[in-house]
Protein backbone atom coordinates (compact mmCIF):
# COMPACT_ATOMS: atom_id res chain seq x y z
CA UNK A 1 5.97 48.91 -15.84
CA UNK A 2 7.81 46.94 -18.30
CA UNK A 3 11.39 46.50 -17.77
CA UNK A 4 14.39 45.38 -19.59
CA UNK A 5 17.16 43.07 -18.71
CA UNK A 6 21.32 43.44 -19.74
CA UNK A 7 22.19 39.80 -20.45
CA UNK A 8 25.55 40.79 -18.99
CA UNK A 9 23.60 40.07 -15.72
CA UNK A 10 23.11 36.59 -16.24
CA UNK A 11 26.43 36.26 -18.21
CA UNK A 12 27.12 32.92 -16.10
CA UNK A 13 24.14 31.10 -17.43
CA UNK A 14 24.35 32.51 -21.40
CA UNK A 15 27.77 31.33 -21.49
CA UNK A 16 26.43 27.77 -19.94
CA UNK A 17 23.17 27.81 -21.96
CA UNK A 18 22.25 31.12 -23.79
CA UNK A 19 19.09 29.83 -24.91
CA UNK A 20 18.31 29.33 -21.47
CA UNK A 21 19.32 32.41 -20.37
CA UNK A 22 16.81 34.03 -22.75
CA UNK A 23 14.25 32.30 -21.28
CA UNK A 24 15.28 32.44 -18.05
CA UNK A 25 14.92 36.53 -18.20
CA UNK A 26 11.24 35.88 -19.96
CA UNK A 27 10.13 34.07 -16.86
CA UNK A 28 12.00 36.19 -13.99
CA UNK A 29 9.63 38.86 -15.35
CA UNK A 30 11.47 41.05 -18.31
CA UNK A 31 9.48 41.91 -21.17
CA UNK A 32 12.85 42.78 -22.91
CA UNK A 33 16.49 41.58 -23.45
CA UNK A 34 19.34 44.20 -23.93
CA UNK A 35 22.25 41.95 -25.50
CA UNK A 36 25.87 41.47 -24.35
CA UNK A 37 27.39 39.16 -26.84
CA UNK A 38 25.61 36.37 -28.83
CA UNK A 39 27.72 33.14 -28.19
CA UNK A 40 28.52 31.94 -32.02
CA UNK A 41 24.54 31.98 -32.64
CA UNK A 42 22.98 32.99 -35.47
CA UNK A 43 20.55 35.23 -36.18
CA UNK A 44 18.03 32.66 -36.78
CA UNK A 45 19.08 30.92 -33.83
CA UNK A 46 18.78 34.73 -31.82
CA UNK A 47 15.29 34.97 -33.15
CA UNK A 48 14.42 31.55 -32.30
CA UNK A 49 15.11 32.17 -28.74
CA UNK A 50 13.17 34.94 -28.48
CA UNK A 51 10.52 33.59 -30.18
CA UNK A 52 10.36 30.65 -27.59
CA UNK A 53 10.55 32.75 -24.96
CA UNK A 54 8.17 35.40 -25.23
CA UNK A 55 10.86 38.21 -24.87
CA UNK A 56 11.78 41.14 -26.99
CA UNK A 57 15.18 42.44 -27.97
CA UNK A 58 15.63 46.55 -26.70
CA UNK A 59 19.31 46.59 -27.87
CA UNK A 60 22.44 45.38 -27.90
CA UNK A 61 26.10 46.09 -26.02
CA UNK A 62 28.07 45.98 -29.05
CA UNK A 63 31.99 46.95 -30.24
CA UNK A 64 32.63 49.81 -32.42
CA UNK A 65 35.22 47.67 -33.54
CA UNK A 66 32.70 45.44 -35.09
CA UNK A 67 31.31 48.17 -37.19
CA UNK A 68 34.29 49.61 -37.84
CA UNK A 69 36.05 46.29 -39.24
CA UNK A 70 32.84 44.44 -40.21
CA UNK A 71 30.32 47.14 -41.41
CA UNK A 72 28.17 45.17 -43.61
CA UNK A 73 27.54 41.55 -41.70
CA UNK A 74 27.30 43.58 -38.28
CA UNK A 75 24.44 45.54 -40.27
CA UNK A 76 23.12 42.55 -41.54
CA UNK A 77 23.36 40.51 -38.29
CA UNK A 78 21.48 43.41 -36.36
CA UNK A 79 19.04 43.89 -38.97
CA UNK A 80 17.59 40.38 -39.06
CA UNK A 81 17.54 40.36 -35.23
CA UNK A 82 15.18 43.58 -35.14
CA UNK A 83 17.75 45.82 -33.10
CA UNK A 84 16.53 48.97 -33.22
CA UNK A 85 19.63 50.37 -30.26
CA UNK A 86 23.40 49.74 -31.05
CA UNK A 87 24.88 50.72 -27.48
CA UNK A 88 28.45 51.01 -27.79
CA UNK A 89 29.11 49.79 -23.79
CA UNK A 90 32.53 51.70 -23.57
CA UNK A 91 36.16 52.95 -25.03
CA UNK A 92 39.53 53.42 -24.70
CA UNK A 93 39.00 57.23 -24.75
CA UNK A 94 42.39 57.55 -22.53
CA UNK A 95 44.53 59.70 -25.16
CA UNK A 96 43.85 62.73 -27.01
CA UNK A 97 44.86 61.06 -30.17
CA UNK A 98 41.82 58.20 -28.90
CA UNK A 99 39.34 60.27 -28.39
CA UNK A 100 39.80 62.01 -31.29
CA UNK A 101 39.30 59.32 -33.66
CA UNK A 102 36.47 58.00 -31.64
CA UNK A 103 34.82 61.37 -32.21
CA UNK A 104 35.00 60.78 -36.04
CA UNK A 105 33.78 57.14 -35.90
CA UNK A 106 31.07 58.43 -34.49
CA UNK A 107 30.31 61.14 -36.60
CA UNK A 108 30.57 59.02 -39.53
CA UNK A 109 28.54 56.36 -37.90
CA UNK A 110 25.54 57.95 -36.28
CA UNK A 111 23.86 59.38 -39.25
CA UNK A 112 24.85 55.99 -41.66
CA UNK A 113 23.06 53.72 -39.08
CA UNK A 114 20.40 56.29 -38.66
CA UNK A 115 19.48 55.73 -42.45
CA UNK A 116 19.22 52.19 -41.50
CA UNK A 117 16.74 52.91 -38.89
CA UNK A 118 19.29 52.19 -35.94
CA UNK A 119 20.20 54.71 -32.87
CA UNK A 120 24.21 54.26 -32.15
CA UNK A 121 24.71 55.26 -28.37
CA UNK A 122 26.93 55.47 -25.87
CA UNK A 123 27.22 53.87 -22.59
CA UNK A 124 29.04 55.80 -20.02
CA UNK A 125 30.84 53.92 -17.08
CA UNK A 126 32.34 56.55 -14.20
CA UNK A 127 35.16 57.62 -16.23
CA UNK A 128 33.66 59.56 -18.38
CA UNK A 129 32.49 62.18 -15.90
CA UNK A 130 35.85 62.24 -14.27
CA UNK A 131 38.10 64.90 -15.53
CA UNK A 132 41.02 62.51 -16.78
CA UNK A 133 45.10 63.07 -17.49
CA UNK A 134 44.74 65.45 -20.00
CA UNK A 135 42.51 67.55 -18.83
CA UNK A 136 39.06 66.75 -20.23
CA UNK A 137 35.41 65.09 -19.33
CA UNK A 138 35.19 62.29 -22.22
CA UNK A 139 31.67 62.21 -21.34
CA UNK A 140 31.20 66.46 -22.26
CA UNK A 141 33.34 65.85 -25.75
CA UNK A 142 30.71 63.19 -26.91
CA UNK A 143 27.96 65.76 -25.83
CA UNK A 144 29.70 68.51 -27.74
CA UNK A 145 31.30 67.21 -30.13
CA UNK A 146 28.83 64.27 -31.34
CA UNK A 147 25.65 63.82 -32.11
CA UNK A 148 25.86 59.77 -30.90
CA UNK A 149 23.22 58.99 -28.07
CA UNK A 150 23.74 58.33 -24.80
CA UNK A 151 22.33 55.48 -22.61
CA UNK A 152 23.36 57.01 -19.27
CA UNK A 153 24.51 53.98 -16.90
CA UNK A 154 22.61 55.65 -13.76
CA UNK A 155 24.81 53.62 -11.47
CA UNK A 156 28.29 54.63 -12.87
CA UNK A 157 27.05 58.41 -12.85
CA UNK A 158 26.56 58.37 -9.39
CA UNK A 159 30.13 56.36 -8.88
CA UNK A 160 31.47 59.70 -10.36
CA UNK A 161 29.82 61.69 -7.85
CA UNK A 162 27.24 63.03 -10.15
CA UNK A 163 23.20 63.30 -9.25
CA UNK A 164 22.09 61.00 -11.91
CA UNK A 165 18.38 62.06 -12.10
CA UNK A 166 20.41 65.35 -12.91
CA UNK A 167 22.29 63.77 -15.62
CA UNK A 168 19.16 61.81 -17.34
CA UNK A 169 17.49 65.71 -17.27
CA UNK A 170 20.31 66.94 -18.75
CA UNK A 171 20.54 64.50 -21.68
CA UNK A 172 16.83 63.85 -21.90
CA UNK A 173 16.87 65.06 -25.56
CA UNK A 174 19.92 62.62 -26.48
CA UNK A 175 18.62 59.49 -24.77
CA UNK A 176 15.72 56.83 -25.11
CA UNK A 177 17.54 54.01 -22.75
CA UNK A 178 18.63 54.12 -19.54
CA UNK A 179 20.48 51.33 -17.32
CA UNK A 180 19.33 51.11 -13.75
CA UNK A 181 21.76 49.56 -11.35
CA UNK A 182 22.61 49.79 -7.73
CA UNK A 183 25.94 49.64 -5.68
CA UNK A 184 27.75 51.27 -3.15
CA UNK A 185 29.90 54.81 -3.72
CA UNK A 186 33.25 52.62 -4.33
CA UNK A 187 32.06 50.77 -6.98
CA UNK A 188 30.70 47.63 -6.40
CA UNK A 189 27.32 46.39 -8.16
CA UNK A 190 24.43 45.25 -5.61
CA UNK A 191 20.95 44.00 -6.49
CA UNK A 192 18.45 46.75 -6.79
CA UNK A 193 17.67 48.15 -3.44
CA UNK A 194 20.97 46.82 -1.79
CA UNK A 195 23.28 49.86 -2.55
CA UNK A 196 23.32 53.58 -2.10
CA UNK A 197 22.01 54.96 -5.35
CA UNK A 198 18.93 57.34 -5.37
CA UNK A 199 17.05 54.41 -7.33
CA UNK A 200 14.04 56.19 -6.66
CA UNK A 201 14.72 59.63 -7.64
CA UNK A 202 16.19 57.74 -11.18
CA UNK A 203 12.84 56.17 -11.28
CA UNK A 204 10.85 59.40 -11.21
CA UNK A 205 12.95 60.71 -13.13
CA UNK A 206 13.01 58.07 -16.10
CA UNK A 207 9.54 57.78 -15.69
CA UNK A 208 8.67 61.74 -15.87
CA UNK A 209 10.76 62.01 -19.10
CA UNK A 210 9.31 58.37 -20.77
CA UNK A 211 12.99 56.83 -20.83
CA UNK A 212 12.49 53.14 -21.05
CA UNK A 213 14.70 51.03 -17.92
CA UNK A 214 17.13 48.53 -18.42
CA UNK A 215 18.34 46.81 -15.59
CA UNK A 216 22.13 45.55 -14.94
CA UNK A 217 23.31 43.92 -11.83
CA UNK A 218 26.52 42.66 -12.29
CA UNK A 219 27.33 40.64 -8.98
CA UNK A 220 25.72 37.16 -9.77
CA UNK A 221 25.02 36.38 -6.25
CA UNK A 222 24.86 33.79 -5.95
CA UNK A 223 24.14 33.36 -9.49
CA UNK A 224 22.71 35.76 -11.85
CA UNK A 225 19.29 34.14 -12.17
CA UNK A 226 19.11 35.07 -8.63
CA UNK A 227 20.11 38.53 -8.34
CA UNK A 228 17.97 39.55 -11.26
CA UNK A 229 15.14 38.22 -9.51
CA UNK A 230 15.99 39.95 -6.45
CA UNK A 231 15.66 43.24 -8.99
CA UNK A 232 12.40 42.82 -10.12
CA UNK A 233 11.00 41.65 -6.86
CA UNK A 234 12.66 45.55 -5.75
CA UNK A 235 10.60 46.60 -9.42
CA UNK A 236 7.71 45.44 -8.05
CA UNK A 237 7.23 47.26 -4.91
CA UNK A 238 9.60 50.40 -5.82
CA UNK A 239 8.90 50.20 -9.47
């Protein structure tokens, strides 16, 4: 299988070296990099690293703000790095008021990117599936309300007490990337194979419907070079 990698995972060594980091992913044994920042390169310099590395791009965890405030340079900027997936990785969704005008962002949004020839998604964290102080599941607004796509953080769904190979059925139609992540019920991030997620029923799952895996592991222990190997060493066997 070919896998993905969030760069958020080995955030320690992009912010050291993101060139590095890049590379570092290519020869851990990730055909693809799923960005989480870009560290004041440029595009060119984004390509380069690729390039040198023999690693795709299969997105990016980008602000809303950034479109919002900065439509046409964040277009341009994604454009000449060949993202095809602009994965919004959260909001403040904690008013009415907030989700309200997140809802039209994104109904203004999805289809203008869409004529560019890029998906806009959403990445849920537990939250979302939680009903919250006003009564509501963010998570079921954006599914009724928008037509935005969803890259369903397996990990946080199960935080919230949902079945994700449930969820990624349920929004098969409104999804083409997944994150795959393990931790314990509480909340805290483990290398794959180390928490209490159904990793394999996601697997089956992802694999049944053709949604392609990115994987996050956020602990960086003891560095994040090392847990993401521990993940695809997990890939290999489990995978």
């Amino acid at each position: 299988m070919d896998y993905g990698i969030q760069l958020y995972s080995i955030r320690d060594l992009a912010k050291e070296n993101f060139e590095e980091a890049v590379a570092a992913a290519a020869r851990i044994g990730y055909a693809s990099i799923e960005f989480a920042g870009f560290f004041g390169r440029t595009s060119a310099q984004v390509n380069k690293a690729m390039e040198d590395a023999g690693i795709r791009i299969c997105g990016t965890h980008s602000g809303w703000g950034e479109l919002a405030n900065d439509y046409e340079n964040t277009l341009r900027f994604h454009k000449e790095i060949g993202n095809k997936h602009y994965t919004i990785p959260g909001a403040d969704l904690s008013t009415p008021e907030k989700l309200k005008d997140f809802v039209e962002f994104l109904n203004y949004m999805t289809p203008k990117l869409a004529a560019e020839g890029i998906e806009l998604a959403y990445h849920n964290h537990s939250r979302e599936f939680i009903v919250n102080d006003f009564g509501v599941r963010t998570h079921d607004v954006l599914a009724e309300e928008t037509n935005v796509k969803f890259e369903i953080d397996t990990y946080w769904a199960f935080v919230a007490n949902e079945d994700p190979a449930k969820v990624l059925e349920k929004y098969a139609h409104r999804m083409s990337l997944i994150h795959l992540k393990d931790g314990t019920p509480e909340g805290k991030g483990k290398s794959l194979g180390l928490g209490s997620a159904p990793l394999s029923d996601v697997v089956a799952t992802a694999k049944k419907i053709g949604l392609y895996m990115i994987v996050e592991s956020e602990g960086q222990e003891p560095d994040g070079p090392a847990e993401i190997t521990r993940c695809i060493d997990w890939l290999k066997v489990n995978g």
